[in-house]
C-alpha atoms as a PDB file:
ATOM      1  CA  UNK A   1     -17.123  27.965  25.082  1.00  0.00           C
ATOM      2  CA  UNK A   2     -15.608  31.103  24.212  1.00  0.00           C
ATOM      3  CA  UNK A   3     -12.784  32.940  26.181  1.00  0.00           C
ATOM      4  CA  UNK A   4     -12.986  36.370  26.063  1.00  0.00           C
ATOM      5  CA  UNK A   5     -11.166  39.221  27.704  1.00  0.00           C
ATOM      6  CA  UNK A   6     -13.515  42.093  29.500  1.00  0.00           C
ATOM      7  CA  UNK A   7     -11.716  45.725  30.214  1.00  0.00           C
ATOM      8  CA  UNK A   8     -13.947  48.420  31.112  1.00  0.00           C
ATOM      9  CA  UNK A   9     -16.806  47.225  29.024  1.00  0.00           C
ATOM     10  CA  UNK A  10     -14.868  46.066  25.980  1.00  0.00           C
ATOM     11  CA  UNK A  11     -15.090  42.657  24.415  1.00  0.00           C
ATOM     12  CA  UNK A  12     -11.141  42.610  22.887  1.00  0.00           C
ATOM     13  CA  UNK A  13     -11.853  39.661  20.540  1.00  0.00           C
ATOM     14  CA  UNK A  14     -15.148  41.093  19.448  1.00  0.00           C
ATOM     15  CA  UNK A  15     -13.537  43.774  17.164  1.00  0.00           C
ATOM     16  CA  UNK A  16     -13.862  46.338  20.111  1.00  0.00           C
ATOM     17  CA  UNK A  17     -17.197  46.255  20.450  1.00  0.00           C
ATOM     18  CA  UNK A  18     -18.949  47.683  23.851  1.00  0.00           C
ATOM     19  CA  UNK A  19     -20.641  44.496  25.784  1.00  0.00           C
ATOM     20  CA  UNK A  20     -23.641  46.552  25.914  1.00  0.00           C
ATOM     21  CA  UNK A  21     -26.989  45.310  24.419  1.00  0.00           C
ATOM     22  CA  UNK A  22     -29.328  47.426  22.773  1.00  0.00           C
ATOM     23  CA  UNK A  23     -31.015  47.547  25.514  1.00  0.00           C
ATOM     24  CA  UNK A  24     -28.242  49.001  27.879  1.00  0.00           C
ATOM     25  CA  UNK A  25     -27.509  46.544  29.633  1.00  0.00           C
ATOM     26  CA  UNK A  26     -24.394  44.246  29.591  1.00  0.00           C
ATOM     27  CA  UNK A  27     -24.083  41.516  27.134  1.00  0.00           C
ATOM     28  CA  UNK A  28     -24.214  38.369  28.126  1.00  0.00           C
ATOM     29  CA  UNK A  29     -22.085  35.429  26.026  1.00  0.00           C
ATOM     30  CA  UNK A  30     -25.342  34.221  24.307  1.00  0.00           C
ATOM     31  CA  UNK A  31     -25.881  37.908  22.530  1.00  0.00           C
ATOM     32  CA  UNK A  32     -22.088  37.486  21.903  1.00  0.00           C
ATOM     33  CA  UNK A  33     -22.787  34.543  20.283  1.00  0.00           C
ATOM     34  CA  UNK A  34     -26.370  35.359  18.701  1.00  0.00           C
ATOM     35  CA  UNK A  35     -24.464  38.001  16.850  1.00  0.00           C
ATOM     36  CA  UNK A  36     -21.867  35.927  15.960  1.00  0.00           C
ATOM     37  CA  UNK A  37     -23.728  33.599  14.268  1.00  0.00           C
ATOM     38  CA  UNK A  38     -25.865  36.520  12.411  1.00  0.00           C
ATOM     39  CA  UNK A  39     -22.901  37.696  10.758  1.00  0.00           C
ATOM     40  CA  UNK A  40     -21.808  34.312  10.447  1.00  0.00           C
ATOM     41  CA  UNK A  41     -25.380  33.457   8.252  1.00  0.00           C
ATOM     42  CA  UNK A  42     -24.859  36.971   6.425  1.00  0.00           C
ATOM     43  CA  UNK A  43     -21.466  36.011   5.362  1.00  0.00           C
ATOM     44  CA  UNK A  44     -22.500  32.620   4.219  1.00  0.00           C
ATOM     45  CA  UNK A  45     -25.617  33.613   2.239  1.00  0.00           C
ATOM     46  CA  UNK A  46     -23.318  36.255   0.111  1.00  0.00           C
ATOM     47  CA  UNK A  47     -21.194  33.691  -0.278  1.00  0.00           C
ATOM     48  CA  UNK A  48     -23.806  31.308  -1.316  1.00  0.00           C
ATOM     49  CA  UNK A  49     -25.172  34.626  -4.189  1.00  0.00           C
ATOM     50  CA  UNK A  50     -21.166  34.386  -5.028  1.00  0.00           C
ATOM     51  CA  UNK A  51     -21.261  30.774  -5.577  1.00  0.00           C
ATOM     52  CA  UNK A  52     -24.573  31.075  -7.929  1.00  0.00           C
ATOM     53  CA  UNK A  53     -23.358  33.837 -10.062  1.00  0.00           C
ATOM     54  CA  UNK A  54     -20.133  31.777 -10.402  1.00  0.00           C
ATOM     55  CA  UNK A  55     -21.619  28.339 -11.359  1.00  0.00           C
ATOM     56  CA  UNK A  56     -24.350  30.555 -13.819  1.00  0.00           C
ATOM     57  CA  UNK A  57     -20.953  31.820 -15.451  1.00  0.00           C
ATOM     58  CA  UNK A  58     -19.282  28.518 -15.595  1.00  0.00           C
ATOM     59  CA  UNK A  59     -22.530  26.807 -17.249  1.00  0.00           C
ATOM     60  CA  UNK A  60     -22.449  30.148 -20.053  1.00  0.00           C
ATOM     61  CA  UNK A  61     -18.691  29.039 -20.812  1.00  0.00           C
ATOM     62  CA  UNK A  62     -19.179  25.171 -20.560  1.00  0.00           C
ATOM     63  CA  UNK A  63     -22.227  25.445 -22.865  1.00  0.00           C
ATOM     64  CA  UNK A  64     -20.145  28.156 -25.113  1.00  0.00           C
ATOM     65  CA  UNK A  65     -17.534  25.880 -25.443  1.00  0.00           C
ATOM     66  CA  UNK A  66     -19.214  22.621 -25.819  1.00  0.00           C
ATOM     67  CA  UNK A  67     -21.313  24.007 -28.697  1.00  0.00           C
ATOM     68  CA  UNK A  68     -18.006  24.418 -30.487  1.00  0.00           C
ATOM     69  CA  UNK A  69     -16.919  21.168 -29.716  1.00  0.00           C
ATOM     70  CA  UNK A  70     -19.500  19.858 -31.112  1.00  0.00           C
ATOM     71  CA  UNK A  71     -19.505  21.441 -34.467  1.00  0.00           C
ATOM     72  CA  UNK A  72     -15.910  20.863 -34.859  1.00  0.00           C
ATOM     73  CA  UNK A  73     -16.145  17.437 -33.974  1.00  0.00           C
ATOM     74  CA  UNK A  74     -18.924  15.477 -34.591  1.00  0.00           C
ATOM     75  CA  UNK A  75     -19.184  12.815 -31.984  1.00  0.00           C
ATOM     76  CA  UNK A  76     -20.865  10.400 -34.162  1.00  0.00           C
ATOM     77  CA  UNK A  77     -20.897   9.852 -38.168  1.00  0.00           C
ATOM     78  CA  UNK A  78     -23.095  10.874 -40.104  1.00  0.00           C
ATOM     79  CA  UNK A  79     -23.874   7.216 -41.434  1.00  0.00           C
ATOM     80  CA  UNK A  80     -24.514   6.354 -37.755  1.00  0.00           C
ATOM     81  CA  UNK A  81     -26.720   9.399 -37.079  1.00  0.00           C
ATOM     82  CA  UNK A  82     -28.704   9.166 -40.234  1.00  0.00           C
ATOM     83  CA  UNK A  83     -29.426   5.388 -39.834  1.00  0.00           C
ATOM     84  CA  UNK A  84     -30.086   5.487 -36.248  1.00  0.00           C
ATOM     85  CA  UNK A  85     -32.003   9.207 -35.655  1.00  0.00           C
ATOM     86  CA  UNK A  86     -34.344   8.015 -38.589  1.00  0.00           C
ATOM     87  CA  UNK A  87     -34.906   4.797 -37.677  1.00  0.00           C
ATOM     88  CA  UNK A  88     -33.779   3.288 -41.271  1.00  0.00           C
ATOM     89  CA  UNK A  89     -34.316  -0.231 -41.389  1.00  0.00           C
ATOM     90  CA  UNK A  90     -35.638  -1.185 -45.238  1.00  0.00           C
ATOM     91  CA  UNK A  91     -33.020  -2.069 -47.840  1.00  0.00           C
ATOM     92  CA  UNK A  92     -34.249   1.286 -49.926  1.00  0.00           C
ATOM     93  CA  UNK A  93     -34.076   2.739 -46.812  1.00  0.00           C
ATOM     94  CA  UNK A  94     -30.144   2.180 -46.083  1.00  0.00           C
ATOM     95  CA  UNK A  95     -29.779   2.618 -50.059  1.00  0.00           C
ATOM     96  CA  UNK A  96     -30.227   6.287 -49.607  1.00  0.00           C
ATOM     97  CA  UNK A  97     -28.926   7.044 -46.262  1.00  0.00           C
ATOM     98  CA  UNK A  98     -25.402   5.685 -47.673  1.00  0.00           C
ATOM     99  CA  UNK A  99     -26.047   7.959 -50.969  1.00  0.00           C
ATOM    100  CA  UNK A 100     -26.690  10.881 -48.984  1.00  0.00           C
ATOM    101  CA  UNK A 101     -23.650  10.210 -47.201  1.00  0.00           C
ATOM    102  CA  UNK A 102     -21.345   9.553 -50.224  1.00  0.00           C
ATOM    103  CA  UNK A 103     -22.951  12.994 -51.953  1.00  0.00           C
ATOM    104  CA  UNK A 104     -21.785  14.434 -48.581  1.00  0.00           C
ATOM    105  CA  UNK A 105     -18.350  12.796 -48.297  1.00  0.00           C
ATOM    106  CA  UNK A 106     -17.751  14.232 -52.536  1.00  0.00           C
ATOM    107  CA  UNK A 107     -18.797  17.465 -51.582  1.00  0.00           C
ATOM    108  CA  UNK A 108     -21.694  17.672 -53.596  1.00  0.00           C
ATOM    109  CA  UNK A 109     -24.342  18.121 -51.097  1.00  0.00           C
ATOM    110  CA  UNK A 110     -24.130  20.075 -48.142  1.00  0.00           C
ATOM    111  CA  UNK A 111     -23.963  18.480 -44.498  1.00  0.00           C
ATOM    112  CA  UNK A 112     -25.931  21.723 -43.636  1.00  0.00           C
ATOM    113  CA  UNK A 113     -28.819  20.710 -45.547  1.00  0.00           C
ATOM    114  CA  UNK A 114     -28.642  17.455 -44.615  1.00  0.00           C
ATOM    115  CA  UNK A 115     -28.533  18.627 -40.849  1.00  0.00           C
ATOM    116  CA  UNK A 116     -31.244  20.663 -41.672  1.00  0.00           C
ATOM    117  CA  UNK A 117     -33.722  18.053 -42.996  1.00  0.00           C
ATOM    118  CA  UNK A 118     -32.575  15.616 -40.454  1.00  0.00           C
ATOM    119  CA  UNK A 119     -34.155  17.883 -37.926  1.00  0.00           C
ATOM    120  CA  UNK A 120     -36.913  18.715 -39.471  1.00  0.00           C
ATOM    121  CA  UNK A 121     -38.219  15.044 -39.413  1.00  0.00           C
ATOM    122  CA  UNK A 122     -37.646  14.347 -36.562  1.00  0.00           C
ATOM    123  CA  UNK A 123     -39.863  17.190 -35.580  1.00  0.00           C
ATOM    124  CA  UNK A 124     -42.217  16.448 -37.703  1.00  0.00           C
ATOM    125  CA  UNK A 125     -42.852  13.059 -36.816  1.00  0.00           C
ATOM    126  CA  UNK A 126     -40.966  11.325 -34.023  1.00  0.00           C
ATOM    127  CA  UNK A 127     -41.380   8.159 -34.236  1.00  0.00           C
ATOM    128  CA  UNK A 128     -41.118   6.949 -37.883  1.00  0.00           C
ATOM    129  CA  UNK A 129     -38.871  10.379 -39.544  1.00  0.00           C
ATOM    130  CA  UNK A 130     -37.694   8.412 -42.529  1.00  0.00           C
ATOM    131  CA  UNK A 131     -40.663   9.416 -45.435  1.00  0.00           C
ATOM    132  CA  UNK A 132     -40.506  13.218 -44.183  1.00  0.00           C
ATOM    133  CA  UNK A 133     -36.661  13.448 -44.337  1.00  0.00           C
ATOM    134  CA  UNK A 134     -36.230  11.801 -47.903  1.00  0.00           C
ATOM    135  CA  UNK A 135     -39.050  14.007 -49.071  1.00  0.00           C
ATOM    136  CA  UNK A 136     -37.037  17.305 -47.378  1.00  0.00           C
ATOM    137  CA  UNK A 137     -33.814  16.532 -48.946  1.00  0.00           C
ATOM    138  CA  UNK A 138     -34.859  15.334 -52.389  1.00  0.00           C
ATOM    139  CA  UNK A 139     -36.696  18.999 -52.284  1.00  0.00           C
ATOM    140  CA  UNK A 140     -33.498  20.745 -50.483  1.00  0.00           C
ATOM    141  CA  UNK A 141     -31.539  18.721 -52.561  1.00  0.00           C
ATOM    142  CA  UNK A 142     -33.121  20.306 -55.740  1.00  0.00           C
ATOM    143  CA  UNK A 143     -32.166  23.922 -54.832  1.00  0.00           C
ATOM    144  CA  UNK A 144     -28.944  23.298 -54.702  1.00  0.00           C
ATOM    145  CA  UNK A 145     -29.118  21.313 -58.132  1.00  0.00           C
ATOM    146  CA  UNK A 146     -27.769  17.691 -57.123  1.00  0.00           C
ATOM    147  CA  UNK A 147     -30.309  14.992 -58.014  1.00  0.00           C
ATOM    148  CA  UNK A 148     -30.854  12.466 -55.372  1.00  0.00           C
END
């Protein structure tokens, strides 16, 4: 229930406004409170564009951020990656995953190009990457002039 204060047609705690309707007539405490609640809804939905542009901008930075992160610091090695994300489970199979990763770990062979045929693979083909990958590098490999 709201208390307010009526002087010659004024509302005082409605900002001054006449208690007229647009009709003419005098306003009643439900038109009071009709346009209460209006402005009340108007004032929530800009703050509800403010709280979208604001979480769009936070999600630009977080993703920003985290893609430095994560180029910086590799979350998992690149043994683990390679022998996981290809599904290497042969003996020959491990055998060159860990000399890929010692050319790496010399400097001979770029983790780039590794990266880059890692990816390809596993667009390639899913579920079995492993031939496509070795095939990539060897060729990748080659322009750069280390023999795998």
């Amino acid at each position: 229930m709201f208390l307010t204060l009526r002087f010659l047609g004024v509302d005082l705690f409605a900002r001054n406004k006449p208690l007229l309707n647009r009709h003419g007539f005098f306003r009643y405490d439900a038109d009071w409170r009709e346009d209460r609640c209006r402005r009340m809804v108007e004032v929530r939905e800009m703050n509800g564009r403010r709280k979208w542009f604001v979480t769009v901008a936070m999600g630009l930075m977080a993703m920003a951020a985290g893609d430095r992160l994560v180029a910086a610091n590799p979350a998992v090695p690149l043994r683990e990656q390679l022998k996981n994300g290809l599904r290497a489970t042969r003996p020959e199979e491990l055998q060159f995953v860990e000399k890929t990763v010692t050319f790496v770990e010399a400097g001979k062979l770029s983790i780039r190009t590794v990266n880059a045929a890692f990816d390809w693979a596993r667009k390639r083909r899913p579920d079995y990457p492993f031939p496509y990958f070795e095939r990539a590098l060897r060729v990748l490999a080659a322009r750069e002039g280390v023999n795998l």
